[in-house]
C-alpha atoms as a PDB file:
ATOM      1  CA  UNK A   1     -47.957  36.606  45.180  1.00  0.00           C
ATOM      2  CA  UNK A   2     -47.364  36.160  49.015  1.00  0.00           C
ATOM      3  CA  UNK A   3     -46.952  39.480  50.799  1.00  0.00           C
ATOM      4  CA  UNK A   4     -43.423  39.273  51.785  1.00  0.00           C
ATOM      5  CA  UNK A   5     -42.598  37.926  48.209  1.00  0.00           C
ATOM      6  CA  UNK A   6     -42.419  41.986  47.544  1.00  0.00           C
ATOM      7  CA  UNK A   7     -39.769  42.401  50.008  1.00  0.00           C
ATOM      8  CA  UNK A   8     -37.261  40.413  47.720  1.00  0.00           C
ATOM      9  CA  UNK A   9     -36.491  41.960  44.508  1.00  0.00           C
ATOM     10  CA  UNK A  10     -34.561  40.490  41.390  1.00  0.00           C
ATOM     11  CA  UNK A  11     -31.150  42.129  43.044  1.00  0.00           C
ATOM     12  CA  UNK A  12     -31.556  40.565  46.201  1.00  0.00           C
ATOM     13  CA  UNK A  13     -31.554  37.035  44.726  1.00  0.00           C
ATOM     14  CA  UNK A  14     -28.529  38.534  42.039  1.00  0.00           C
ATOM     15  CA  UNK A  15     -26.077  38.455  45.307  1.00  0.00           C
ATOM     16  CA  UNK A  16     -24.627  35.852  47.086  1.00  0.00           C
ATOM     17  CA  UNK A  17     -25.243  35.553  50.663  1.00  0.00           C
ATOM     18  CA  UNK A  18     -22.246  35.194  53.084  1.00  0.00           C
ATOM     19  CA  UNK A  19     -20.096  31.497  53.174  1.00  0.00           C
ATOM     20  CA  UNK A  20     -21.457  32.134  57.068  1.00  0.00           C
ATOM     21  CA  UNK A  21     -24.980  32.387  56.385  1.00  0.00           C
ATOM     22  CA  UNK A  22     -25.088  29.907  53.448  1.00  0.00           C
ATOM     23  CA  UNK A  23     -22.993  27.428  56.070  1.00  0.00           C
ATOM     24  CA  UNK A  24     -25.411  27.643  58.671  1.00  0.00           C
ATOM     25  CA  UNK A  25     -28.781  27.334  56.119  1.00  0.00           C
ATOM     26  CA  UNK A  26     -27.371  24.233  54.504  1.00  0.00           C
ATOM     27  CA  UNK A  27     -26.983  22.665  58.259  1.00  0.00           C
ATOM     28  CA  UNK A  28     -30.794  23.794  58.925  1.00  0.00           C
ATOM     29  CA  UNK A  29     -31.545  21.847  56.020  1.00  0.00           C
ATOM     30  CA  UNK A  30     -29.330  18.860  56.696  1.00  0.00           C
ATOM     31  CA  UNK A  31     -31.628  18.765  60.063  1.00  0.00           C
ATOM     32  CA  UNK A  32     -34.761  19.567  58.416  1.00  0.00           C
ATOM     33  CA  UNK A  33     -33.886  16.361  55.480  1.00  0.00           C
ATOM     34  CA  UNK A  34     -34.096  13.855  57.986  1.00  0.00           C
ATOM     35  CA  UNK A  35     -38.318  12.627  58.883  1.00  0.00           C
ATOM     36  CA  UNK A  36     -38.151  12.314  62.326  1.00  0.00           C
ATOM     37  CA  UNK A  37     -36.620  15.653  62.877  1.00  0.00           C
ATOM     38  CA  UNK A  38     -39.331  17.278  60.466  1.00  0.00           C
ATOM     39  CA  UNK A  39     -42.252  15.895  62.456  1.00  0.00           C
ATOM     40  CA  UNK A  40     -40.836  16.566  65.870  1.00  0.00           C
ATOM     41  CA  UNK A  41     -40.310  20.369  64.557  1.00  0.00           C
ATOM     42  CA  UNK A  42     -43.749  20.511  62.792  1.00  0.00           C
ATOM     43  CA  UNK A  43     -45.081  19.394  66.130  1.00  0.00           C
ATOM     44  CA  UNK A  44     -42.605  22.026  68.267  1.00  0.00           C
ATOM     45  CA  UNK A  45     -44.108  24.889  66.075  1.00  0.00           C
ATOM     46  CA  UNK A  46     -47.860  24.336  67.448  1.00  0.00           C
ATOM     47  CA  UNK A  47     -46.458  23.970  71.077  1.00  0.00           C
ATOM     48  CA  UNK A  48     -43.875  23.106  74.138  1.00  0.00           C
ATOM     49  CA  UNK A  49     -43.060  19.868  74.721  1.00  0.00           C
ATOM     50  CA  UNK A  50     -41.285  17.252  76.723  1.00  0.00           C
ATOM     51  CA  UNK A  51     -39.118  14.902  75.501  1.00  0.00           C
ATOM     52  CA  UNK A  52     -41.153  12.082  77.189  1.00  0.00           C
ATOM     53  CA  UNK A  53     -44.647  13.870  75.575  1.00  0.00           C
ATOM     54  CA  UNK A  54     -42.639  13.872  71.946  1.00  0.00           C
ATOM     55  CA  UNK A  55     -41.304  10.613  72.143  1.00  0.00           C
ATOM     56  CA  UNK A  56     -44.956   9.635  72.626  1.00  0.00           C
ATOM     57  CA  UNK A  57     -46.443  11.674  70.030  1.00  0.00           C
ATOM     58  CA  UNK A  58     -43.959  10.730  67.456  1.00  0.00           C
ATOM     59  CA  UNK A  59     -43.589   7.291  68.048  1.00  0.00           C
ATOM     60  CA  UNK A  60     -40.076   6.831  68.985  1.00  0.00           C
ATOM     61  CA  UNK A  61     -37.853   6.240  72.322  1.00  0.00           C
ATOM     62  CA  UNK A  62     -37.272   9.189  74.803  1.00  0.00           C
ATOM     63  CA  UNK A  63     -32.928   8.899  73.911  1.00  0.00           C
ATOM     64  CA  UNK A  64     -33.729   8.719  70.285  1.00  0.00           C
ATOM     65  CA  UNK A  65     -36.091  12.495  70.883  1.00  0.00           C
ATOM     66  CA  UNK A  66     -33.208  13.553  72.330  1.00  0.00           C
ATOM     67  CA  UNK A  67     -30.584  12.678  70.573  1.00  0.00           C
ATOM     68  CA  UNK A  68     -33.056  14.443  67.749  1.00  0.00           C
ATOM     69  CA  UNK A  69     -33.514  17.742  70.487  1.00  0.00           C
ATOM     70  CA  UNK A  70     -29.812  17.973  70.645  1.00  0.00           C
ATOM     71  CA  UNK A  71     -29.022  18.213  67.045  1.00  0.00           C
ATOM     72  CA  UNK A  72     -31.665  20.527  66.465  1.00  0.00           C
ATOM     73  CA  UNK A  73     -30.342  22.965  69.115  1.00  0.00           C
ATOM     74  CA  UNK A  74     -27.476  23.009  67.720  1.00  0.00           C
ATOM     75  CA  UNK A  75     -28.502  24.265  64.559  1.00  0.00           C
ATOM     76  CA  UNK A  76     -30.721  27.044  65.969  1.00  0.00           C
ATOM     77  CA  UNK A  77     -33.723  25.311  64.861  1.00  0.00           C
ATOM     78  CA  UNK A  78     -35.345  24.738  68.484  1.00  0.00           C
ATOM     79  CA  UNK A  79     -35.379  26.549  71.914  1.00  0.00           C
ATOM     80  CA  UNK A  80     -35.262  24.991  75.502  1.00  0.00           C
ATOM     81  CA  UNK A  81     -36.491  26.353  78.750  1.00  0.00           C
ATOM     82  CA  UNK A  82     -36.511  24.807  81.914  1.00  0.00           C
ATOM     83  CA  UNK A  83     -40.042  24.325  83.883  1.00  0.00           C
ATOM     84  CA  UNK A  84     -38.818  23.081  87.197  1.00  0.00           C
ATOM     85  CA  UNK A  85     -37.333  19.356  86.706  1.00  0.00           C
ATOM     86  CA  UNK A  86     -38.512  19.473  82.816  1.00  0.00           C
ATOM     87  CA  UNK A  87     -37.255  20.847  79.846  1.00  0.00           C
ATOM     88  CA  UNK A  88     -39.280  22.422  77.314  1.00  0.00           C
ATOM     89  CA  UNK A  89     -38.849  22.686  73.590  1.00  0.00           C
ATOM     90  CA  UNK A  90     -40.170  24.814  70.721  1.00  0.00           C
ATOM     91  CA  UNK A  91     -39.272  25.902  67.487  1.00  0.00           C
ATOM     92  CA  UNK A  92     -37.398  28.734  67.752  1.00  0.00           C
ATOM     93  CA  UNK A  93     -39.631  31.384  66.266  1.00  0.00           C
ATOM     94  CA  UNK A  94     -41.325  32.235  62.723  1.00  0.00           C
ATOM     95  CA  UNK A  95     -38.838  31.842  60.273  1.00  0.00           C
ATOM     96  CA  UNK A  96     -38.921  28.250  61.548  1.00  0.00           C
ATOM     97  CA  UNK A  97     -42.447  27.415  60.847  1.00  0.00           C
ATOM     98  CA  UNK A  98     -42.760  29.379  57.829  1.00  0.00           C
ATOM     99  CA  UNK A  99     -40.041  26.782  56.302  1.00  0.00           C
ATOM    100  CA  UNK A 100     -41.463  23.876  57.572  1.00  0.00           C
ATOM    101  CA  UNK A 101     -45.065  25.527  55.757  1.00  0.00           C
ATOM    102  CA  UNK A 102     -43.443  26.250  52.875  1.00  0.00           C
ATOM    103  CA  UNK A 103     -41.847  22.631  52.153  1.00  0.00           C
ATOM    104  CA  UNK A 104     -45.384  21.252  52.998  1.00  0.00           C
ATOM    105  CA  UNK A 105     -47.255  23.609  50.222  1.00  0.00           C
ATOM    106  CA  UNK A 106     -44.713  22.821  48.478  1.00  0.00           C
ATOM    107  CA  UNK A 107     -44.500  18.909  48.843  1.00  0.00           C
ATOM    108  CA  UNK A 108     -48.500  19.817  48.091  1.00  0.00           C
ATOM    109  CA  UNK A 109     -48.203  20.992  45.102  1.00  0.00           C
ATOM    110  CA  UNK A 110     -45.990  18.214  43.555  1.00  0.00           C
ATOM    111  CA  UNK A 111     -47.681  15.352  45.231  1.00  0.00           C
ATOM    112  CA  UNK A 112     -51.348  16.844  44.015  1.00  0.00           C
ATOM    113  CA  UNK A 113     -50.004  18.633  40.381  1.00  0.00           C
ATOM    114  CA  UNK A 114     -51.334  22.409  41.552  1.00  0.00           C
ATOM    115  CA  UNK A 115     -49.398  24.681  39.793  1.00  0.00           C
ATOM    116  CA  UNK A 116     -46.702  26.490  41.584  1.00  0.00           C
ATOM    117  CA  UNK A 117     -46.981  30.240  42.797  1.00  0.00           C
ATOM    118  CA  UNK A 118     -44.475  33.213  40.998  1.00  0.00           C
END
């Protein structure tokens, strides 16, 4: 059992969250269900990056990263600041990478048969 597994109890998971909070989950996911977007985010957990340094690391064209950037802003999933002329992303904090870690133990598990975790 993972540490902050104690934090949610059987009640917690017997109530709904809010039609706000379920909205704005389900559009982290819809980012999150699309490959590109995963590896750029896996990548902006580690570290800032450019869009031309992303691009390059991911293997895709600059407008294509940002078209990518912009969506993920938009959802909350990623952070900008500005360095003089460039702009520099990141995932926006650890709630973000712990979901990205969690769907890759999880993708682990299936892929290699471990058994899952209560």
């Amino acid at each position: 059992m993972y540490a902050r597994d104690d934090v949610a109890t059987t009640h917690h998971w017997q109530q709904l969250p809010s039609g706000g909070h379920v909205e704005t989950a389900v559009d982290g996911f819809r980012m999150l269900a699309d490959a590109t977007r995963f590896r750029m985010l896996w990548l902006l957990c580690g570290a800032e990056y450019d869009v031309t340094t992303l691009a390059s690391e991911v293997g895709i064209a600059r407008p294509a990263v940002s078209q990518h950037l912009a969506k993920l802003r938009l959802t909350g999933l990623v952070t900008v600041r500005r360095e003089g002329r460039r702009m520099l992303y990141q995932a926006r904090g650890g709630h973000v990478r712990r979901l990205l870690l969690e769907a890759v133990n999880a993708a682990d598990h299936h892929i290699t048969g471990k058994p899952d975790h209560d």
